[in-house]
N, C-alpha and C. Protein backbone atom coordinates (compact mmCIF):
# COMPACT_ATOMS: atom_id res chain seq x y z
N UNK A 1 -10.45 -12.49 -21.98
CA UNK A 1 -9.13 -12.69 -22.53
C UNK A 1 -8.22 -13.19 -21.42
N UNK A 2 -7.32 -14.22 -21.88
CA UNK A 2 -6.97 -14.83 -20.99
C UNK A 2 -5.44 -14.03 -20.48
N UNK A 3 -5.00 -13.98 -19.00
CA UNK A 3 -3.93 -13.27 -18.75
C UNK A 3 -2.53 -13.73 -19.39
N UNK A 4 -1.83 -12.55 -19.28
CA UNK A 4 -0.46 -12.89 -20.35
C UNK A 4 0.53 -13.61 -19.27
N UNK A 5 1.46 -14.39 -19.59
CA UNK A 5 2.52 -15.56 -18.72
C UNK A 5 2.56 -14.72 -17.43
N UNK A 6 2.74 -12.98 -18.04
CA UNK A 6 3.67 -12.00 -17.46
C UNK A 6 2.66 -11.48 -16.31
N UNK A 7 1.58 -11.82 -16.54
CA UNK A 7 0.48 -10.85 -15.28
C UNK A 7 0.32 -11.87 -14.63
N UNK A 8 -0.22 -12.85 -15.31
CA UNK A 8 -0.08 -14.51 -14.01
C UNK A 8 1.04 -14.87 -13.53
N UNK A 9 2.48 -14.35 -13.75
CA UNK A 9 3.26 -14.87 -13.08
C UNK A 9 3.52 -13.87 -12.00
N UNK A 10 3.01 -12.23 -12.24
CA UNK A 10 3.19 -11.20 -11.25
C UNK A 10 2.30 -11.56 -10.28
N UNK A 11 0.85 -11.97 -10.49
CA UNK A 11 -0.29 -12.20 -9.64
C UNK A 11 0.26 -13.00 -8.73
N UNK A 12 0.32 -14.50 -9.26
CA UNK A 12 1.17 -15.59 -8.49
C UNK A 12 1.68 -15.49 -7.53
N UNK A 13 2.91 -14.28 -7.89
CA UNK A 13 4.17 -14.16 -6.79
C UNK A 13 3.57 -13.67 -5.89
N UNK A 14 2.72 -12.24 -6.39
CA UNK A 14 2.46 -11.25 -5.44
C UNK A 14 1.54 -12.00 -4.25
N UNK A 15 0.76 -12.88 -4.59
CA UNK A 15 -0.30 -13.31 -3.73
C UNK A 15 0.88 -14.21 -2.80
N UNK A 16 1.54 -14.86 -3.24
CA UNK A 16 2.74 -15.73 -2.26
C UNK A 16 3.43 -15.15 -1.55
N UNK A 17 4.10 -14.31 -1.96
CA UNK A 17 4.88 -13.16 -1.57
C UNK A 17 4.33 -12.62 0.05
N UNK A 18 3.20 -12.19 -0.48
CA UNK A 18 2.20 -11.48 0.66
C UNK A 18 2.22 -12.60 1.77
N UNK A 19 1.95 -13.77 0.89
CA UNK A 19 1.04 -15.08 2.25
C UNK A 19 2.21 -15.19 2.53
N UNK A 20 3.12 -15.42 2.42
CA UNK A 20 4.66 -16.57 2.83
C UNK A 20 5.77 -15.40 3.37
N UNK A 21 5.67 -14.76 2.39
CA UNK A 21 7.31 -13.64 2.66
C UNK A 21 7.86 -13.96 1.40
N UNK A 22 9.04 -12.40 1.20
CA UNK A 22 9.64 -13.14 -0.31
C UNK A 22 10.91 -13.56 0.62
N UNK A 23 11.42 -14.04 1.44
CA UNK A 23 11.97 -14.84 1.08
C UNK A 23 11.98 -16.17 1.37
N UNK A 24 11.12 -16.44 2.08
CA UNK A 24 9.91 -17.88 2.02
C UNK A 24 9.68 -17.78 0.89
N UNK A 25 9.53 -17.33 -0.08
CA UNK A 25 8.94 -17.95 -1.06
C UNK A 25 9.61 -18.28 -2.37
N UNK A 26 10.07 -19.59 -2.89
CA UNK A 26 10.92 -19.67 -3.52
C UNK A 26 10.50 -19.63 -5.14
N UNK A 27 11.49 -19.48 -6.26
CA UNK A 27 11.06 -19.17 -7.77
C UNK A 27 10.26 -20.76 -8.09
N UNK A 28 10.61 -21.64 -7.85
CA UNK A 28 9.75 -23.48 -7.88
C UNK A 28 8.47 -23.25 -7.14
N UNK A 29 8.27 -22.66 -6.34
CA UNK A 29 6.96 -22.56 -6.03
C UNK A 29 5.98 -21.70 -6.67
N UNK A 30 6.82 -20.43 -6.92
CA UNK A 30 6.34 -19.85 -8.13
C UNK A 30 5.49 -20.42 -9.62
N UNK A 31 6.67 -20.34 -9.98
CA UNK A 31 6.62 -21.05 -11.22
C UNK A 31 5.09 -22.54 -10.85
N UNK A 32 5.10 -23.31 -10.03
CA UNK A 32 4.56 -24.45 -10.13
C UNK A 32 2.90 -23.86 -9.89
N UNK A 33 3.18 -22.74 -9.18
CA UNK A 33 1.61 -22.25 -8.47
C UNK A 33 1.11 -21.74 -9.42
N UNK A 34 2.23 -20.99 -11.01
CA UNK A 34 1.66 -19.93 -11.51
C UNK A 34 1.37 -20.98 -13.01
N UNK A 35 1.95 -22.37 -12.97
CA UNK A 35 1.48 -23.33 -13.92
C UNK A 35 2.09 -22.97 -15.26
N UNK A 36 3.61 -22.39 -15.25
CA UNK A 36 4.57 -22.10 -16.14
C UNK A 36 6.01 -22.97 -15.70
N UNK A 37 7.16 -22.82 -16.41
CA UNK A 37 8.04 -23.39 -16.30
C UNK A 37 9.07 -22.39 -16.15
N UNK A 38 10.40 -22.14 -15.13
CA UNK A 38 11.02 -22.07 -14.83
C UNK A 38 11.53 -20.67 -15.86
N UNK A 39 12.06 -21.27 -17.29
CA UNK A 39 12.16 -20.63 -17.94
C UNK A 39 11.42 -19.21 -18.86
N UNK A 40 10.15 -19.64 -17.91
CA UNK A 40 9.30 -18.20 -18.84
C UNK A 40 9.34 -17.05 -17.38
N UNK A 41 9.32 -17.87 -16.41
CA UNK A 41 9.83 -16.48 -15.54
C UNK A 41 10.92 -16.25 -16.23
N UNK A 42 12.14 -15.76 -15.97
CA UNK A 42 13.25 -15.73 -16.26
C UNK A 42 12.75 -14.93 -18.06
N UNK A 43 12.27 -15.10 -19.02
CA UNK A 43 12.17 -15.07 -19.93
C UNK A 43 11.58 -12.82 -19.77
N UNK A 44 10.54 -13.38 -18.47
CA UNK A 44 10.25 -11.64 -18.14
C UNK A 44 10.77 -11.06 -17.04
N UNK A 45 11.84 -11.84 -16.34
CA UNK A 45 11.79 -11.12 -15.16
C UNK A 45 13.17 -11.95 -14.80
N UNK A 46 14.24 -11.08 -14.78
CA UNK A 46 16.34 -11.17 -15.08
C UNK A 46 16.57 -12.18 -13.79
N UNK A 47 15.74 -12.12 -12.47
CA UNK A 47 16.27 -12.54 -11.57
C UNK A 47 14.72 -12.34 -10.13
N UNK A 48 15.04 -13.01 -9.18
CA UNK A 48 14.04 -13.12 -8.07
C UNK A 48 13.74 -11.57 -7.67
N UNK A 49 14.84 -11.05 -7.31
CA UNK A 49 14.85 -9.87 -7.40
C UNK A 49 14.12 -8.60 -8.33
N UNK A 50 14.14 -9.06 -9.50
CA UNK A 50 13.66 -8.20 -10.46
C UNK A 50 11.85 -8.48 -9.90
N UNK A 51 11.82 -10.06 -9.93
CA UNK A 51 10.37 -9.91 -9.89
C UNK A 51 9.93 -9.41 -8.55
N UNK A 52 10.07 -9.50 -7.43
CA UNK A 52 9.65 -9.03 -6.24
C UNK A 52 9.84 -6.90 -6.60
N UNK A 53 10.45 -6.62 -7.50
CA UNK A 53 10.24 -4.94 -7.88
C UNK A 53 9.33 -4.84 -8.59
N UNK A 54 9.15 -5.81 -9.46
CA UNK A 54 7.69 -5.89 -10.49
C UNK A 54 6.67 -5.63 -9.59
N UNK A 55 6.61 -7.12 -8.61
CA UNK A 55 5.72 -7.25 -8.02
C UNK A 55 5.13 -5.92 -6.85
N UNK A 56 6.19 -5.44 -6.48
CA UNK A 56 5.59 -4.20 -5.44
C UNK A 56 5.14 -2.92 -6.58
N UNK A 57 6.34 -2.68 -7.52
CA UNK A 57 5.99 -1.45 -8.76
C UNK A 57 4.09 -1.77 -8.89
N UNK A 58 3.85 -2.46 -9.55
CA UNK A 58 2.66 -2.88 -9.65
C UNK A 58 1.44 -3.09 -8.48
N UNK A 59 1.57 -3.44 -7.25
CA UNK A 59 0.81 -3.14 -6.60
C UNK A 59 0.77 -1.95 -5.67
N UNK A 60 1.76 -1.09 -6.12
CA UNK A 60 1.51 0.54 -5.57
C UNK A 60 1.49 1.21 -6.46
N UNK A 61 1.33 1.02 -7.91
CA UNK A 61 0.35 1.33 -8.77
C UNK A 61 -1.22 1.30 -8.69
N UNK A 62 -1.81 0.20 -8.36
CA UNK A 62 -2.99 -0.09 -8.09
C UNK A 62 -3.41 0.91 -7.13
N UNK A 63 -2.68 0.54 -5.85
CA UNK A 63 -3.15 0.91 -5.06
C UNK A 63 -2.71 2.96 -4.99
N UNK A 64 -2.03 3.23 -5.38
CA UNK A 64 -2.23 4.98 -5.89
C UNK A 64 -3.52 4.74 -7.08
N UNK A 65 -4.03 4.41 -7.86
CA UNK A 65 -4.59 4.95 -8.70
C UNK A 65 -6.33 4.38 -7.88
N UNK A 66 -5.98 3.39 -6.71
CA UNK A 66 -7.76 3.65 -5.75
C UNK A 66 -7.81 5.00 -5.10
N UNK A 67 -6.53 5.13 -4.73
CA UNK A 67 -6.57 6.96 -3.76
C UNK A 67 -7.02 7.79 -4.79
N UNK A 68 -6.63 7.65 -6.09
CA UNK A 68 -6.23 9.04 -6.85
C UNK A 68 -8.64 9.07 -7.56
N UNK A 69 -8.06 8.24 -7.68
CA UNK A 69 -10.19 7.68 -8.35
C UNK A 69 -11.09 8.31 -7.06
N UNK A 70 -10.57 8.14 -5.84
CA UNK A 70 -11.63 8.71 -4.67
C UNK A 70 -11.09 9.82 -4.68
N UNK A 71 -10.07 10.26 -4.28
CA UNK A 71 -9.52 11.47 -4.26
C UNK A 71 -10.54 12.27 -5.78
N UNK A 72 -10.63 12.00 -6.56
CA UNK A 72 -11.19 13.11 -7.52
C UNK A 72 -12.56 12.68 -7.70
N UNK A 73 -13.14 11.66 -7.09
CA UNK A 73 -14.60 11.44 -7.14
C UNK A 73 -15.07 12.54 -5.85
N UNK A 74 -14.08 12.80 -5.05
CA UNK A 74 -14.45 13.76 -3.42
C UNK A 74 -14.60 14.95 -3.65
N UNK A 75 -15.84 15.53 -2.44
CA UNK A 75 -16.61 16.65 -2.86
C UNK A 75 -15.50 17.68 -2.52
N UNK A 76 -15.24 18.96 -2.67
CA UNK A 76 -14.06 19.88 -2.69
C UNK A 76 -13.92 19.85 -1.40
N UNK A 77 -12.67 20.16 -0.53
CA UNK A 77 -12.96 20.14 0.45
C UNK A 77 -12.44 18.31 1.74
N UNK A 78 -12.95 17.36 1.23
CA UNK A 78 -12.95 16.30 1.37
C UNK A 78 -12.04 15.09 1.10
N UNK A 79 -10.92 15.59 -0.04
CA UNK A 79 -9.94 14.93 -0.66
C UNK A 79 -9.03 14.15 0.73
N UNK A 80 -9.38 14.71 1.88
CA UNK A 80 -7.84 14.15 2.48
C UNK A 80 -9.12 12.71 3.24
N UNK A 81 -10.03 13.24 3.77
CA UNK A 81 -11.17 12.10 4.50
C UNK A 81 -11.30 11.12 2.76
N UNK A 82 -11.21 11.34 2.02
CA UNK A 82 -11.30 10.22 0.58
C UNK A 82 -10.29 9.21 0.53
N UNK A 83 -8.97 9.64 0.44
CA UNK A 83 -7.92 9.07 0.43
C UNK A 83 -7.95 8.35 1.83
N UNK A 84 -8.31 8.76 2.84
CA UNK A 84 -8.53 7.82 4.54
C UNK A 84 -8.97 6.69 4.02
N UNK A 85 -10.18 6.92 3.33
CA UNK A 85 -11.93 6.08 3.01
C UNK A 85 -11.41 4.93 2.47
N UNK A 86 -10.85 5.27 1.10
CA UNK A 86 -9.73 4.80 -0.01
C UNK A 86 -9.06 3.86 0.31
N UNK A 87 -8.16 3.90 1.23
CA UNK A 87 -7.37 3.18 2.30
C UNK A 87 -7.68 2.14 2.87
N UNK A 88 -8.51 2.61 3.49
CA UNK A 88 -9.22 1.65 4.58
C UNK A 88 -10.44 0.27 3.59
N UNK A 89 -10.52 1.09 2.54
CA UNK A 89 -11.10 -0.03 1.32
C UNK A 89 -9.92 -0.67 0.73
N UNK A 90 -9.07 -0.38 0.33
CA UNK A 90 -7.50 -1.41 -0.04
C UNK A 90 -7.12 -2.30 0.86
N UNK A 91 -7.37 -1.98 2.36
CA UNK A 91 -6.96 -2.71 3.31
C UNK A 91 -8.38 -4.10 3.42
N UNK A 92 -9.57 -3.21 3.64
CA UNK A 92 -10.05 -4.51 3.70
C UNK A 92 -10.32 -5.20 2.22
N UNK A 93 -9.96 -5.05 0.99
CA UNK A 93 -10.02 -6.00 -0.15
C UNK A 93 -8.98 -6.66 -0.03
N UNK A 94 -7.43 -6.22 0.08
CA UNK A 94 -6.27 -6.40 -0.61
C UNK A 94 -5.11 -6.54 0.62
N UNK A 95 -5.58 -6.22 1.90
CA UNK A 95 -4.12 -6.17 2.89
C UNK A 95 -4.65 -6.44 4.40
N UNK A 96 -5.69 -7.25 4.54
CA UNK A 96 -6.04 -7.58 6.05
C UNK A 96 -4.79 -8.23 7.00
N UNK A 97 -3.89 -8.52 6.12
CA UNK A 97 -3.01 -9.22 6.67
C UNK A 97 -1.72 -8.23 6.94
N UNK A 98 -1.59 -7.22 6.73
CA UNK A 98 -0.45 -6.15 7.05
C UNK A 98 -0.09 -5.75 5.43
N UNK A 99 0.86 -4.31 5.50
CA UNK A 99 0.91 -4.39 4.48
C UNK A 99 2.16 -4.53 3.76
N UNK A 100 1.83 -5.08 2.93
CA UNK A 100 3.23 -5.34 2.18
C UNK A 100 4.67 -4.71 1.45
N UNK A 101 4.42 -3.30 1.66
CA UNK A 101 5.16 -2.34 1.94
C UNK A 101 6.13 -2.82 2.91
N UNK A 102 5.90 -2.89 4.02
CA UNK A 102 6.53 -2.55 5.64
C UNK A 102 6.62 -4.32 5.41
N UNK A 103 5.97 -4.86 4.56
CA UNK A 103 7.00 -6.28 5.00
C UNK A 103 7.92 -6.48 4.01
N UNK A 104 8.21 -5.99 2.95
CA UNK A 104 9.42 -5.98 2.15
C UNK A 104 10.06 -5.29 2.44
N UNK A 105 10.07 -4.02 3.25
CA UNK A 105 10.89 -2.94 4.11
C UNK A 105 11.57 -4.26 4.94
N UNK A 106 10.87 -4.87 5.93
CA UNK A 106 11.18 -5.38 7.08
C UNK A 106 12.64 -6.68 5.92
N UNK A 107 11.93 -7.41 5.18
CA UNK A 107 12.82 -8.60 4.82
C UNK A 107 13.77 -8.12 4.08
N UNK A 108 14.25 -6.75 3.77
CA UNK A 108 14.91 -6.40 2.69
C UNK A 108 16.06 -5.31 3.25
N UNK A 109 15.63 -5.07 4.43
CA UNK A 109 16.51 -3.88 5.11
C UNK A 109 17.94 -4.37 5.08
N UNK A 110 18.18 -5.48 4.99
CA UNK A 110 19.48 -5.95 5.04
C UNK A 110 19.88 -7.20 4.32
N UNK A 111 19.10 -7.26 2.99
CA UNK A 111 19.56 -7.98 1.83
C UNK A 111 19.54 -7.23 0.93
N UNK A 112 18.82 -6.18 0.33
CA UNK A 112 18.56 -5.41 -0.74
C UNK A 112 18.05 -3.79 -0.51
N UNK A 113 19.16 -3.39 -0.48
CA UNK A 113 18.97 -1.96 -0.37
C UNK A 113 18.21 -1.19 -1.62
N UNK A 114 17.95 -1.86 -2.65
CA UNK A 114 17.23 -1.27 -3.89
C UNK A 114 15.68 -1.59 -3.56
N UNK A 115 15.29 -2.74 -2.86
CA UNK A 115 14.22 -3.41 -2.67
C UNK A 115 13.55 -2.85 -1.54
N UNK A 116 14.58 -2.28 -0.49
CA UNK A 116 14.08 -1.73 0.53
C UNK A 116 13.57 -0.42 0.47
N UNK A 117 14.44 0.14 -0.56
CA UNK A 117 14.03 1.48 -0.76
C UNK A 117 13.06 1.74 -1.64
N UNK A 118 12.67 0.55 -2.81
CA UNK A 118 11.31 0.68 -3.64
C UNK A 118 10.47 0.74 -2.46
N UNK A 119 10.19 -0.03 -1.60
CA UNK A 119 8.91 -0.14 -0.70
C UNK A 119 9.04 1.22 0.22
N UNK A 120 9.69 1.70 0.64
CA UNK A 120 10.28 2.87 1.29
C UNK A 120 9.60 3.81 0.81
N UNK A 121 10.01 3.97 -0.78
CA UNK A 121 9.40 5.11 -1.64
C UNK A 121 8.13 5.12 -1.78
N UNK A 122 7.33 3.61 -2.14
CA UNK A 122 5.68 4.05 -2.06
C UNK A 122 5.29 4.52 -0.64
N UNK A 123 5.71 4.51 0.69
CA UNK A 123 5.36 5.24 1.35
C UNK A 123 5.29 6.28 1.74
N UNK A 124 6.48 6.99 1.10
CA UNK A 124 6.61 7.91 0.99
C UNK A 124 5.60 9.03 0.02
N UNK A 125 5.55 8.23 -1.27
CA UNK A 125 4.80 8.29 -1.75
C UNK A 125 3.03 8.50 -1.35
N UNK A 126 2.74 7.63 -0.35
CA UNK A 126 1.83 7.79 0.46
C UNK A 126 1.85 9.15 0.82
N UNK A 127 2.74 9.25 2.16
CA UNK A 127 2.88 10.68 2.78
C UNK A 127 2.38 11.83 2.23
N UNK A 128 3.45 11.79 0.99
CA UNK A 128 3.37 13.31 -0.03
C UNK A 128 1.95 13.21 -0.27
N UNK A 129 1.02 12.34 -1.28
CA UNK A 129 -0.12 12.09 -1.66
C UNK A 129 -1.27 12.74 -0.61
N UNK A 130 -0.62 12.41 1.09
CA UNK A 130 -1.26 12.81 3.04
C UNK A 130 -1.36 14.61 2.19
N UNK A 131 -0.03 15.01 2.21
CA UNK A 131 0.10 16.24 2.46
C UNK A 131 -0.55 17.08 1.16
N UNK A 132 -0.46 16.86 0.10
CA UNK A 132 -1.51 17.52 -1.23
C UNK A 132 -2.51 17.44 -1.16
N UNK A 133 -3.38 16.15 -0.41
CA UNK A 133 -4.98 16.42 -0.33
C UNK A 133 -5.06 17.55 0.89
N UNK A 134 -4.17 17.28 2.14
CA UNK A 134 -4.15 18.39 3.44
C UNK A 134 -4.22 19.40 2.70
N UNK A 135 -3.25 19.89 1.84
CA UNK A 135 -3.38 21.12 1.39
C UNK A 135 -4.05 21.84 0.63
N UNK A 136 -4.84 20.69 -0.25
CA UNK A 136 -5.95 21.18 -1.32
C UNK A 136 -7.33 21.21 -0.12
N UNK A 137 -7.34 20.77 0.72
CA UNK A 137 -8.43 20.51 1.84
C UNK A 137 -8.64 21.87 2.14
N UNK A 138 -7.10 23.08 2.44
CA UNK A 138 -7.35 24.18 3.06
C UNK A 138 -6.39 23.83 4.90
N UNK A 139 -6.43 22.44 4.70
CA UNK A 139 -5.63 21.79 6.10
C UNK A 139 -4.36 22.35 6.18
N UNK A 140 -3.21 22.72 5.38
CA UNK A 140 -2.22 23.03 4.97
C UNK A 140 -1.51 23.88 6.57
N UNK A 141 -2.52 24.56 6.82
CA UNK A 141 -2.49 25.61 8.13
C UNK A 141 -1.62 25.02 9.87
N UNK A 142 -2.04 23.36 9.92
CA UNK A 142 -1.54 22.83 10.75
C UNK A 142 -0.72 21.77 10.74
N UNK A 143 0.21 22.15 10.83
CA UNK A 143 1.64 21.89 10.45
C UNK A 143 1.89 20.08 11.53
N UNK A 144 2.45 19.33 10.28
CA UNK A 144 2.49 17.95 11.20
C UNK A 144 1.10 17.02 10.07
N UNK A 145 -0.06 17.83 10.27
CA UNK A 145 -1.52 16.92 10.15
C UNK A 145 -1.22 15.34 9.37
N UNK A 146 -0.50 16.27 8.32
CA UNK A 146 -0.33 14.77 7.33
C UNK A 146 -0.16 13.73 8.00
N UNK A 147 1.48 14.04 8.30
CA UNK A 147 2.18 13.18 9.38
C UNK A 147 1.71 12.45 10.39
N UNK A 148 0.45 13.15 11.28
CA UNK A 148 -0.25 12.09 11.95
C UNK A 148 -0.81 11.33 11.36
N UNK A 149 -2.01 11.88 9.91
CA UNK A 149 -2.48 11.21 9.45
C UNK A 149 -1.89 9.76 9.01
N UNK A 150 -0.67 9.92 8.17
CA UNK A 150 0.29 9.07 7.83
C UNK A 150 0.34 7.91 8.68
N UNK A 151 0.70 8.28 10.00
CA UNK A 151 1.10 7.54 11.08
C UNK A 151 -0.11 6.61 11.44
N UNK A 152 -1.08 7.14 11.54
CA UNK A 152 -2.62 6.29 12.19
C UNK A 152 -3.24 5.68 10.67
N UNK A 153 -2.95 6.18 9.21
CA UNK A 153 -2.75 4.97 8.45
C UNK A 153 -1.83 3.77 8.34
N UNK A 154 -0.46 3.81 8.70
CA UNK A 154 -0.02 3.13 9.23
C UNK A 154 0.10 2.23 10.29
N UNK A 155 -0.38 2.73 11.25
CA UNK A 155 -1.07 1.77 12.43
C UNK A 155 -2.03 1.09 11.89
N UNK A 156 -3.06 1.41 11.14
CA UNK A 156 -4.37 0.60 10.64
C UNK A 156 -4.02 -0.76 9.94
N UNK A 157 -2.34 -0.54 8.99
CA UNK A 157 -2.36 -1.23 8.36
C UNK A 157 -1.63 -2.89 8.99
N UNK A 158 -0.82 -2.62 10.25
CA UNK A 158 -0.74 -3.34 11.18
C UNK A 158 -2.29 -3.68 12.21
N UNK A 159 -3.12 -3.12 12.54
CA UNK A 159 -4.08 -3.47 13.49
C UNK A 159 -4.87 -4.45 12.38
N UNK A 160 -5.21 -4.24 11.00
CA UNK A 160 -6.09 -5.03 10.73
C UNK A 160 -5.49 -6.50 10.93
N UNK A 161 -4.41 -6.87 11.03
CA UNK A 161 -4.02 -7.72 10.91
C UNK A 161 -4.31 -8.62 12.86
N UNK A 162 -4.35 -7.68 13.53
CA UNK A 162 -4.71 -8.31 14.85
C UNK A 162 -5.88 -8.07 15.36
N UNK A 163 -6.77 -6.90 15.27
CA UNK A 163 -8.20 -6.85 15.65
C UNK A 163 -9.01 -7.17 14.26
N UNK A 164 -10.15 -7.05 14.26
CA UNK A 164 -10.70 -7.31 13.00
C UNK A 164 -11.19 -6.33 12.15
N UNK A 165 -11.07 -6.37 11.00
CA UNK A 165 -10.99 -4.70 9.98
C UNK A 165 -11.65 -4.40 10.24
N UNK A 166 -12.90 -4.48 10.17
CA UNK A 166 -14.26 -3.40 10.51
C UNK A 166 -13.58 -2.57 11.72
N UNK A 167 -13.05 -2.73 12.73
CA UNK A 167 -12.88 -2.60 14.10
C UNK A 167 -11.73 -2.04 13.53
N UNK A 168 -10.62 -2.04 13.33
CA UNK A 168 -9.16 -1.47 12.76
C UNK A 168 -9.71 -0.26 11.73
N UNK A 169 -10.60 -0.31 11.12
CA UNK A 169 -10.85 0.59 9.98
C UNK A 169 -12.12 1.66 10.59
N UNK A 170 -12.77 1.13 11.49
CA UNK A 170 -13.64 2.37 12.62
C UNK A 170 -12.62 3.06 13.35
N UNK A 171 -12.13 2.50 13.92
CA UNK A 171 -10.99 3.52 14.71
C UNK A 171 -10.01 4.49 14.11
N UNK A 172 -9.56 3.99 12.86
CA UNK A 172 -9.01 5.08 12.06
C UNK A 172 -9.67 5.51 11.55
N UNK A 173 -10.81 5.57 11.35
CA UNK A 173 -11.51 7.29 10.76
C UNK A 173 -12.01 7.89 12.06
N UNK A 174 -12.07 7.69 13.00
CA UNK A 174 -11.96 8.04 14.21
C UNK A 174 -11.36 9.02 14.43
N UNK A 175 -9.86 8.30 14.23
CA UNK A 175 -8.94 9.28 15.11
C UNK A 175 -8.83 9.80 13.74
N UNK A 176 -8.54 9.51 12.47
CA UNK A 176 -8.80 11.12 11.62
C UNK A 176 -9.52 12.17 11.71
N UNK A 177 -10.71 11.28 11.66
CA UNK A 177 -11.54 12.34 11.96
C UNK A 177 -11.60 13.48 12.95
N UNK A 178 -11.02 12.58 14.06
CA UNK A 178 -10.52 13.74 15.52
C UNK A 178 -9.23 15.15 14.64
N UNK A 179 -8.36 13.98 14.17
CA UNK A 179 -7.51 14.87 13.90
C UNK A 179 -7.60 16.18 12.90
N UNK A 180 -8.60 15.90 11.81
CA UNK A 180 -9.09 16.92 10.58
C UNK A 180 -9.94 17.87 11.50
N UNK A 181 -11.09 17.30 12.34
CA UNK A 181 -11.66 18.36 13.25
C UNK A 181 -11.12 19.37 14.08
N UNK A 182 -10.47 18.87 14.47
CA UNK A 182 -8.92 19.64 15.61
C UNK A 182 -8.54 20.64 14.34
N UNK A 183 -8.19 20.15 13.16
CA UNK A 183 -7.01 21.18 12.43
C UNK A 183 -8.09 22.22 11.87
N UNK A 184 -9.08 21.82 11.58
CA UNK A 184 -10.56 22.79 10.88
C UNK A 184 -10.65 23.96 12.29
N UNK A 185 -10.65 23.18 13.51
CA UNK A 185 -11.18 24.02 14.52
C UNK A 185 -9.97 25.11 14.62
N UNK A 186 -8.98 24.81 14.77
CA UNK A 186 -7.74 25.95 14.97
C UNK A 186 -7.45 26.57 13.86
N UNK A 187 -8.16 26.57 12.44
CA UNK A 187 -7.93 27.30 11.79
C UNK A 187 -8.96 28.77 11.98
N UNK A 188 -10.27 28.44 12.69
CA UNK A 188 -10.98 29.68 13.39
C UNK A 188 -10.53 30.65 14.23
């Protein structure tokens, strides 16, 4: 079945968006890449703006519901190393190039305070997501863990973009791994 105006014109952007920047990337290029006219954007989406919220709403949808699928495919115990795993598989399908969070943070901090703070919130979002598997883990005990964790997913999502993922995505389960071992060990 063929996609609706409205998912090919989200796909479109989002893939431009990512390669170019939104604000490199203009609604004519849009529109011409996504092989619609002017008017059927506009028809789903009020303004440039609206669509670049589509466009992130929707791909931190996706990307929560790969955490949430490993997260409950993981053996008890394992939920917070799943969501790492999880990660580091989004990055190398979908974000070798940095992630697009922290670059609509970056282009938006001081044009769109609504835009900045959608991307803001899926990280946040992230975080919280860090700290419920920590705590269903039994990790809960060492105070911070998430937070590093958080942090060295975040670094990953900048390194893939300069070393090469395999190599960006070994080192962060690495240093998770250091870090979950450390918090397991001081809970003895």
């Amino acid at each position: 079945m063929p996609a609706s105006k409205r998912d090919q014109l989200l796909a479109t952007a989002e893939r431009l968006f990512y390669e170019q920047g939104f604000h490199a990337t203009g609604i004519d290029r849009i529109v011409a890449a996504a092989g619609v006219v002017r008017m059927t954007l506009y028809n789903h989406f009020a303004s440039k703006e609206a669509l670049v919220a589509a466009v992130l709403t929707a791909r931190h949808r996706r990307f929560i519901a790969s955490l949430e699928a490993a997260m409950a495919a993981a053996v008890p115990g394992q939920e917070t190393l799943a969501l790492i795993e999880a990660h580091g598989d989004w990055l190398r399908r979908h974000s070798q190039h940095g992630c697009i969070m922290a670059k609509a943070m970056g282009e938006f901090a001081e044009h769109s305070a609504e835009l900045h703070a959608l991307a803001a919130a899926a990280k946040a979002d992230l975080l919280a997501r860090l700290e419920a598997a920590v705590a269903r883990d039994g990790l809960n005990h060492s105070p911070g863990l998430a937070r590093r964790l958080f942090m060295v997913l975040e670094g990953s999502n900048t390194a893939v973009a300069l070393l090469d993922t395999a190599t960006a995505l070994a080192d962060t389960r690495e240093l998770a791994d250091t870090l979950i071992t450390t918090a397991r060990s001081d809970a003895r």
